[in-house]
N, C-alpha and C. Protein backbone atom coordinates (compact mmCIF):
# COMPACT_ATOMS: atom_id res chain seq x y z
N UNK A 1 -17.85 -6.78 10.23
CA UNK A 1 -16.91 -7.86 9.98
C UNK A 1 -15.65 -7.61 10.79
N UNK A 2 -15.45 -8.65 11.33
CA UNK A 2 -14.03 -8.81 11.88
C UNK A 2 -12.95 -8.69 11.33
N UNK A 3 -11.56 -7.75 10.92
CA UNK A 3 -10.44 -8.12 10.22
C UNK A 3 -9.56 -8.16 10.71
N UNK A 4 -8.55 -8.81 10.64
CA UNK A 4 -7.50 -9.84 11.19
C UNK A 4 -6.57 -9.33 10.59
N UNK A 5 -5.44 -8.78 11.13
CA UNK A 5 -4.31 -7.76 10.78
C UNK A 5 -3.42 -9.11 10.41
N UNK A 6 -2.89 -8.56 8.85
CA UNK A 6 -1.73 -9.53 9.21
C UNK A 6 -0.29 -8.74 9.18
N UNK A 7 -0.21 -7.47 8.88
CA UNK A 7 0.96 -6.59 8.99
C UNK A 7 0.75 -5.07 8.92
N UNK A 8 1.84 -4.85 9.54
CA UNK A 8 1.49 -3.27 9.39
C UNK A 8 2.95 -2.54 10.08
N UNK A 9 2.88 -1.41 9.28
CA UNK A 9 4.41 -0.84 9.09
C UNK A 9 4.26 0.88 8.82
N UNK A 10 4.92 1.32 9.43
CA UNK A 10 4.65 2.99 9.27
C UNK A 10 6.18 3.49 8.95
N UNK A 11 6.00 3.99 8.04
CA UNK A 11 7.49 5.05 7.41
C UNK A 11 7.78 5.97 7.03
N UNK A 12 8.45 6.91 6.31
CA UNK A 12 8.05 8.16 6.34
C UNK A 12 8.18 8.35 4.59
N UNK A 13 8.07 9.26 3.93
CA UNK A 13 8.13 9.58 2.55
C UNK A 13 8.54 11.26 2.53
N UNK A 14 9.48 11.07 1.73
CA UNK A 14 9.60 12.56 1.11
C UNK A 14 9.09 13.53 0.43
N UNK A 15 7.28 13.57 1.17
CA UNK A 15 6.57 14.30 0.21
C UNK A 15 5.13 14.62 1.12
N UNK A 16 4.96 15.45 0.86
CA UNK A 16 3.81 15.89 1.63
C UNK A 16 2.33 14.85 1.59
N UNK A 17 1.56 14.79 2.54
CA UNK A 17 0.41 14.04 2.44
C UNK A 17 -0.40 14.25 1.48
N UNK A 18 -0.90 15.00 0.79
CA UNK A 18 -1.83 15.38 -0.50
C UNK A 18 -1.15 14.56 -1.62
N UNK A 19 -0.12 14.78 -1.65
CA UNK A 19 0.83 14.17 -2.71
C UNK A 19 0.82 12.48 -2.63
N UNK A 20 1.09 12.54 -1.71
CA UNK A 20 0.97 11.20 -1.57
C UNK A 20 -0.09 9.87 -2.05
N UNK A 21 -1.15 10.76 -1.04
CA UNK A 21 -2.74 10.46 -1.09
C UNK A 21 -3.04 10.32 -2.44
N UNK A 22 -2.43 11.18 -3.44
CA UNK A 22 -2.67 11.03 -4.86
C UNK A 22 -2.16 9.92 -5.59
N UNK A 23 -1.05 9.82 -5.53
CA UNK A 23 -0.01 8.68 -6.12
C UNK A 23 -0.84 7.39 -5.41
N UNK A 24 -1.45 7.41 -4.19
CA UNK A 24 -2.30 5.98 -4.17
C UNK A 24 -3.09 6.13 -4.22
N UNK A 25 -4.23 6.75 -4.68
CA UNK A 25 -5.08 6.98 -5.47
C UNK A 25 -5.47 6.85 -6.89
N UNK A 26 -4.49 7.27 -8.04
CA UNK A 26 -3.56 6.87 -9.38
C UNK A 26 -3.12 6.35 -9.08
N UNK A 27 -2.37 5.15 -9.03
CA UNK A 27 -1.06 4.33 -9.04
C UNK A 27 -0.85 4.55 -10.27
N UNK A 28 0.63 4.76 -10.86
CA UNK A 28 1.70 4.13 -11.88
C UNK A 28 1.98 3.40 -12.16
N UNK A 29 1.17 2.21 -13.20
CA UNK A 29 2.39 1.91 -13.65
C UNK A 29 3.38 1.77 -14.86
N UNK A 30 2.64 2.47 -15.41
CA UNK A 30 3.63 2.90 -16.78
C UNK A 30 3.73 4.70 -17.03
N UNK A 31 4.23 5.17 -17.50
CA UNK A 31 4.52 6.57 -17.97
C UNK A 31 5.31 7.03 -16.87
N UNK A 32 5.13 8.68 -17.11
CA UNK A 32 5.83 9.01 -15.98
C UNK A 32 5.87 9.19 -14.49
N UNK A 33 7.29 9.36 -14.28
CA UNK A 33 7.15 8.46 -12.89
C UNK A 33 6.49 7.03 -12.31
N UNK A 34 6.32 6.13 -12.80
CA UNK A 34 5.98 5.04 -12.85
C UNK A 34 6.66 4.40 -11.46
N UNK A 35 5.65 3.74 -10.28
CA UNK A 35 6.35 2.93 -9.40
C UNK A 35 5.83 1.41 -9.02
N UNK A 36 4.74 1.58 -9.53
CA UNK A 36 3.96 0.51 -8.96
C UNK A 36 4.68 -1.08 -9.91
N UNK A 37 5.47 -1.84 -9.49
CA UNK A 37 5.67 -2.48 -9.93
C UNK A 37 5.18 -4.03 -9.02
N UNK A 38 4.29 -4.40 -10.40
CA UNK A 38 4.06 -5.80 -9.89
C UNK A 38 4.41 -7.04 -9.99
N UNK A 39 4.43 -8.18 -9.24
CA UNK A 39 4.98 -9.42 -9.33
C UNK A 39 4.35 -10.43 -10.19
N UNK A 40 4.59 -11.49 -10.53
CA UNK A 40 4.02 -12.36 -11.24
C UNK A 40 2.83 -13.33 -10.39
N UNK A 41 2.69 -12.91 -9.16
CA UNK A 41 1.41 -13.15 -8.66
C UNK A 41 0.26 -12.05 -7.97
N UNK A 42 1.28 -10.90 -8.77
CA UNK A 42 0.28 -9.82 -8.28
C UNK A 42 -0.78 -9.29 -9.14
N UNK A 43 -2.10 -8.68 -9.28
CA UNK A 43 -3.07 -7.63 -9.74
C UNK A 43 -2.88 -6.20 -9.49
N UNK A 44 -2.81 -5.38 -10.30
CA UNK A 44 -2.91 -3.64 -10.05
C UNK A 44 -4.33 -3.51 -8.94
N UNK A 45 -3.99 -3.15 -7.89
CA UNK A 45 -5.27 -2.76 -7.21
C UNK A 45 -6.25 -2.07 -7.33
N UNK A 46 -7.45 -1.82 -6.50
CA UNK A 46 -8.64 -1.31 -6.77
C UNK A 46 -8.85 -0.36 -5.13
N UNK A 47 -9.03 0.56 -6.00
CA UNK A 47 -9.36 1.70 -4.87
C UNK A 47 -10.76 1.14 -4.30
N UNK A 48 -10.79 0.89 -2.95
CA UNK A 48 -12.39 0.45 -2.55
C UNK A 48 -12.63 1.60 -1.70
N UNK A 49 -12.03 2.42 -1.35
CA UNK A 49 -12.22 3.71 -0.59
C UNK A 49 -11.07 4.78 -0.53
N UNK A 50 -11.74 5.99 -0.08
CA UNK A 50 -10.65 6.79 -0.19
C UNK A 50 -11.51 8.22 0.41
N UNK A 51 -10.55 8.91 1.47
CA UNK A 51 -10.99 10.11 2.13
C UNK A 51 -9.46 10.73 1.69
N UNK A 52 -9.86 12.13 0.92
CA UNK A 52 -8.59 13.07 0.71
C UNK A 52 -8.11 13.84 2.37
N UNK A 53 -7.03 13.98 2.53
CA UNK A 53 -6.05 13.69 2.03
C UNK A 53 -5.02 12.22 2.63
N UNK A 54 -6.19 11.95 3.59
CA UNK A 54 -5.53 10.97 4.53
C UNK A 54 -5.78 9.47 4.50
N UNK A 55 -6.47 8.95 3.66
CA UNK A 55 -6.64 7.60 3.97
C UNK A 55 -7.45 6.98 2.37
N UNK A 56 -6.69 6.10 1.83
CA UNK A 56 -7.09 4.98 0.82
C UNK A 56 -7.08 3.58 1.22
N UNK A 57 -8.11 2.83 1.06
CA UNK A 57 -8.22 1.09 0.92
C UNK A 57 -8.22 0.45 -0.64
N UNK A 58 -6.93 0.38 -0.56
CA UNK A 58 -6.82 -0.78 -1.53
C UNK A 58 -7.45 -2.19 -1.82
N UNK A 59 -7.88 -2.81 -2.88
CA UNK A 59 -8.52 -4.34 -3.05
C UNK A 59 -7.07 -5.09 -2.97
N UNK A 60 -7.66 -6.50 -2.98
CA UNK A 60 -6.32 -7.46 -2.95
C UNK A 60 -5.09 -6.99 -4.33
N UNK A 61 -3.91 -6.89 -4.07
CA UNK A 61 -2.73 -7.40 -4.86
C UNK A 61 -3.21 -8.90 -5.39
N UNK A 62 -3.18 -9.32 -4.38
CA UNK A 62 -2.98 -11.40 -5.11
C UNK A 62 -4.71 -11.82 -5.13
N UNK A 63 -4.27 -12.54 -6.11
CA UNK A 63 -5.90 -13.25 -7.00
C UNK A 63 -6.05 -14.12 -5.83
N UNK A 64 -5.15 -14.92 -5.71
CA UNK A 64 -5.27 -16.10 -4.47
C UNK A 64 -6.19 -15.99 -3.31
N UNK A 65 -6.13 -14.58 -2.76
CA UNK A 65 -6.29 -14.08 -1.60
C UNK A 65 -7.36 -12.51 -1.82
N UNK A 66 -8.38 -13.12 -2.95
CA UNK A 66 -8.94 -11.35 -3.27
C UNK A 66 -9.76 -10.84 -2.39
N UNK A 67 -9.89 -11.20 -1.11
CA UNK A 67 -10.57 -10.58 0.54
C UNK A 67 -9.63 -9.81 1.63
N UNK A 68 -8.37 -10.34 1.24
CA UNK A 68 -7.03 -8.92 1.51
C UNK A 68 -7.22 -7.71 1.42
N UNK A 69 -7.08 -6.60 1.85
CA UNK A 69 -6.85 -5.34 1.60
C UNK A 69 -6.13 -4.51 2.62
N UNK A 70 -5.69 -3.88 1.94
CA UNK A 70 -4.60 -2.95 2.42
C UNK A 70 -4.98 -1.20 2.76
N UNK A 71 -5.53 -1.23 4.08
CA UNK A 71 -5.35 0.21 4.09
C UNK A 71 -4.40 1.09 4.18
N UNK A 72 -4.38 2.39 3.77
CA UNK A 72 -3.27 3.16 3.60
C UNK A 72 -3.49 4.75 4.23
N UNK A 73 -2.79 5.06 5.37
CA UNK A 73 -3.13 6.28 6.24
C UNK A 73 -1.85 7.21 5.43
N UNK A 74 -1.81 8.70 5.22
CA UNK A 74 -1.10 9.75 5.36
C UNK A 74 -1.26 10.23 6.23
N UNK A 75 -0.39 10.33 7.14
CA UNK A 75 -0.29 10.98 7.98
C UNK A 75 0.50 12.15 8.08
N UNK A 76 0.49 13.87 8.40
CA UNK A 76 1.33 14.90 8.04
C UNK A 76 2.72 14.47 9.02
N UNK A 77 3.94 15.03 8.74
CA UNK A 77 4.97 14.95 9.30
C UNK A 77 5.49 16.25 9.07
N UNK A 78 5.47 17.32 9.41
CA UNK A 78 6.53 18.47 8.11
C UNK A 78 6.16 18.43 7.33
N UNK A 79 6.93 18.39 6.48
CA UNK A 79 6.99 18.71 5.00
C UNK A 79 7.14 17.37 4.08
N UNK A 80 6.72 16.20 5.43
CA UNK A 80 6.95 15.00 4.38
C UNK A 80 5.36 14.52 5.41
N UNK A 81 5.32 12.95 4.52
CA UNK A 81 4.10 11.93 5.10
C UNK A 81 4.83 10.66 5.76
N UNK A 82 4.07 10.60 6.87
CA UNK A 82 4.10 9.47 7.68
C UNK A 82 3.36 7.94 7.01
N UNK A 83 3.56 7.36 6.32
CA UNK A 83 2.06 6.40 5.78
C UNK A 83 2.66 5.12 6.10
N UNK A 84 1.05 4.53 7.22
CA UNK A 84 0.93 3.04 7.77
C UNK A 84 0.32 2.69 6.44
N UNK A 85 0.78 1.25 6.80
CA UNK A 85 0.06 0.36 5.48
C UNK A 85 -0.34 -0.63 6.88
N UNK A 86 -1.90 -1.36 6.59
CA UNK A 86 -2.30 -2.74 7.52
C UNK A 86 -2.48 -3.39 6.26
N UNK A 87 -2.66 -4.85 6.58
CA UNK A 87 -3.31 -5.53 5.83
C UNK A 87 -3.96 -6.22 6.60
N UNK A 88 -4.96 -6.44 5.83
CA UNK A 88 -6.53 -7.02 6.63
C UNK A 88 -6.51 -8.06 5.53
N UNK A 89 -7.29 -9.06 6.63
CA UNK A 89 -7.78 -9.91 6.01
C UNK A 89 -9.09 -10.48 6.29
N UNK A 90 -10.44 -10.79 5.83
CA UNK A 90 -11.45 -11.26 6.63
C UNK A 90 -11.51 -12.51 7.54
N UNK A 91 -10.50 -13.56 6.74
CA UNK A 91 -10.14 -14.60 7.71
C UNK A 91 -8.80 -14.89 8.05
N UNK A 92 -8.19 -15.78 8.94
CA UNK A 92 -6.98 -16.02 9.08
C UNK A 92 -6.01 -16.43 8.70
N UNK A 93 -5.29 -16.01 8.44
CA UNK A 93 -3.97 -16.97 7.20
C UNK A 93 -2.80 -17.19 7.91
N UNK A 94 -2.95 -18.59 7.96
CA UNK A 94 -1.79 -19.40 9.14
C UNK A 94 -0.62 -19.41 8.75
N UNK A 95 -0.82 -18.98 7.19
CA UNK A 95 0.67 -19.92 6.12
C UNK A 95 1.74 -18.04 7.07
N UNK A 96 2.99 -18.63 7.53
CA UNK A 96 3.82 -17.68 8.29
C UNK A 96 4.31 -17.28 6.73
N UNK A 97 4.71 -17.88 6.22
CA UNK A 97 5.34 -17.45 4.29
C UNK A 97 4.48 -16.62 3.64
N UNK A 98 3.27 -16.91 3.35
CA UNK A 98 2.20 -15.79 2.92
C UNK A 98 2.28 -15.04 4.08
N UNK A 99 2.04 -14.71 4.44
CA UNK A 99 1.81 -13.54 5.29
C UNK A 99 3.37 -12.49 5.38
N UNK A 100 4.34 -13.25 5.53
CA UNK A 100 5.50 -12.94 5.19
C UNK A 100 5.58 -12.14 3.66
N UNK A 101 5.05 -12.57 2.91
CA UNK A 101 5.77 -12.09 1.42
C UNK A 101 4.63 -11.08 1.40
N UNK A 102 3.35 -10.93 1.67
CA UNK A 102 2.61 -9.81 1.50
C UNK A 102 3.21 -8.64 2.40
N UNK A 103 3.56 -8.78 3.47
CA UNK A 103 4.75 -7.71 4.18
C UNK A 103 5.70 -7.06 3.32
N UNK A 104 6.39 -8.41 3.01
CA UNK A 104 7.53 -7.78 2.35
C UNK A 104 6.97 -6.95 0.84
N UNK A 105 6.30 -7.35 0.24
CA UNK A 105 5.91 -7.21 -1.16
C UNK A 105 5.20 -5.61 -0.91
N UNK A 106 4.52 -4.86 0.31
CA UNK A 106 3.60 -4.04 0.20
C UNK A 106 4.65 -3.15 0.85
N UNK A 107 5.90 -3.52 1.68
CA UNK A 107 6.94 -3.33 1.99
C UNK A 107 7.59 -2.46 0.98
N UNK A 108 8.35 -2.98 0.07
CA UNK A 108 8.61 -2.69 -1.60
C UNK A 108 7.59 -1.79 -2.28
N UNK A 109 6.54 -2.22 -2.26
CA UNK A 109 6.34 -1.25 -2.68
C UNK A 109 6.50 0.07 -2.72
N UNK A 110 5.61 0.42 -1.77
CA UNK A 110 5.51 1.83 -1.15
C UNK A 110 6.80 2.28 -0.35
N UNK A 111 7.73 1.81 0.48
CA UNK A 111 8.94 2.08 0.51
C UNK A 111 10.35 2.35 0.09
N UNK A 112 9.75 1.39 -1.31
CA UNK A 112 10.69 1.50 -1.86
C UNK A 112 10.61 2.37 -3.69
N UNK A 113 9.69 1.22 -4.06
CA UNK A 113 9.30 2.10 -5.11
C UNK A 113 8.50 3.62 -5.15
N UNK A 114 7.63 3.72 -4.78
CA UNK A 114 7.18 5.13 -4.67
C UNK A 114 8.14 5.86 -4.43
N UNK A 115 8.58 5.91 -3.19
CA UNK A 115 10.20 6.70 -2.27
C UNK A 115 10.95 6.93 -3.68
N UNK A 116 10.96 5.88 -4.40
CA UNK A 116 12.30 6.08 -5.58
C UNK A 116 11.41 7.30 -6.55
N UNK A 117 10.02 7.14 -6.62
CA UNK A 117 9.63 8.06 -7.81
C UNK A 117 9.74 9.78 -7.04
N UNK A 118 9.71 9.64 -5.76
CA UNK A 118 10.35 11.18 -5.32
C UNK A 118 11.45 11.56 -5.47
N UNK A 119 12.28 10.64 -6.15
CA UNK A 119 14.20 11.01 -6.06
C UNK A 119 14.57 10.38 -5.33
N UNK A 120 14.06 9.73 -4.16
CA UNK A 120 14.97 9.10 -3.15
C UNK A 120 15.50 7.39 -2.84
């Protein structure tokens, strides 16, 4: 199958790749350390794959769109992780706004929320 990138963003985290790899592997979202916070058009995802320590595929966030997925690379940096997020899609999604808010939204996430459950 063909997949059709609709974003993709690489950043760094304050935490080693194993660590990482775990926290998206488990996601949070309640107890401790809790980051995964979702929107009112989002689903808790579904691990559809996963190689330790470097790479998880997430199922869709949004019901709308449940052929989305989001892969997720660790990559080592030091003493912290490098992690791309893509999002794939099997077909094309013209809407520039969707495609936009799944950026931003997978954006937030993992940049922001996770980052916050390391202290930062």
């Amino acid at each position: 199958m063909n997949w059709h990138v609709l974003g993709q963003r690489v950043r760094r985290l304050p935490a080693p790749p194993p660590v990482v790899w775990a926290d998206l592997v488990e996601r949070r979202a309640f107890g401790v350390r809790a980051w995964l916070r979702l929107g009112p058009d989002e689903v808790e995802p579904r691990v559809l794959r996963s190689h330790e320590p470097r790479e998880v595929v997430w199922s869709s966030l949004w019901p709308a769109r449940p052929r989305v997925r989001i892969v997720l690379e660790c990559l080592p940096s030091g003493p912290e992780t490098r992690l791309r997020f893509t999002i794939e899609s099997p077909e094309e999604v013209d809407d520039a706004s969707v495609v936009g808010h799944y950026r931003r939204r997978v954006n937030e996430i993992l940049y922001r929320d996770l980052r916050e459950s390391y202290g930062q």
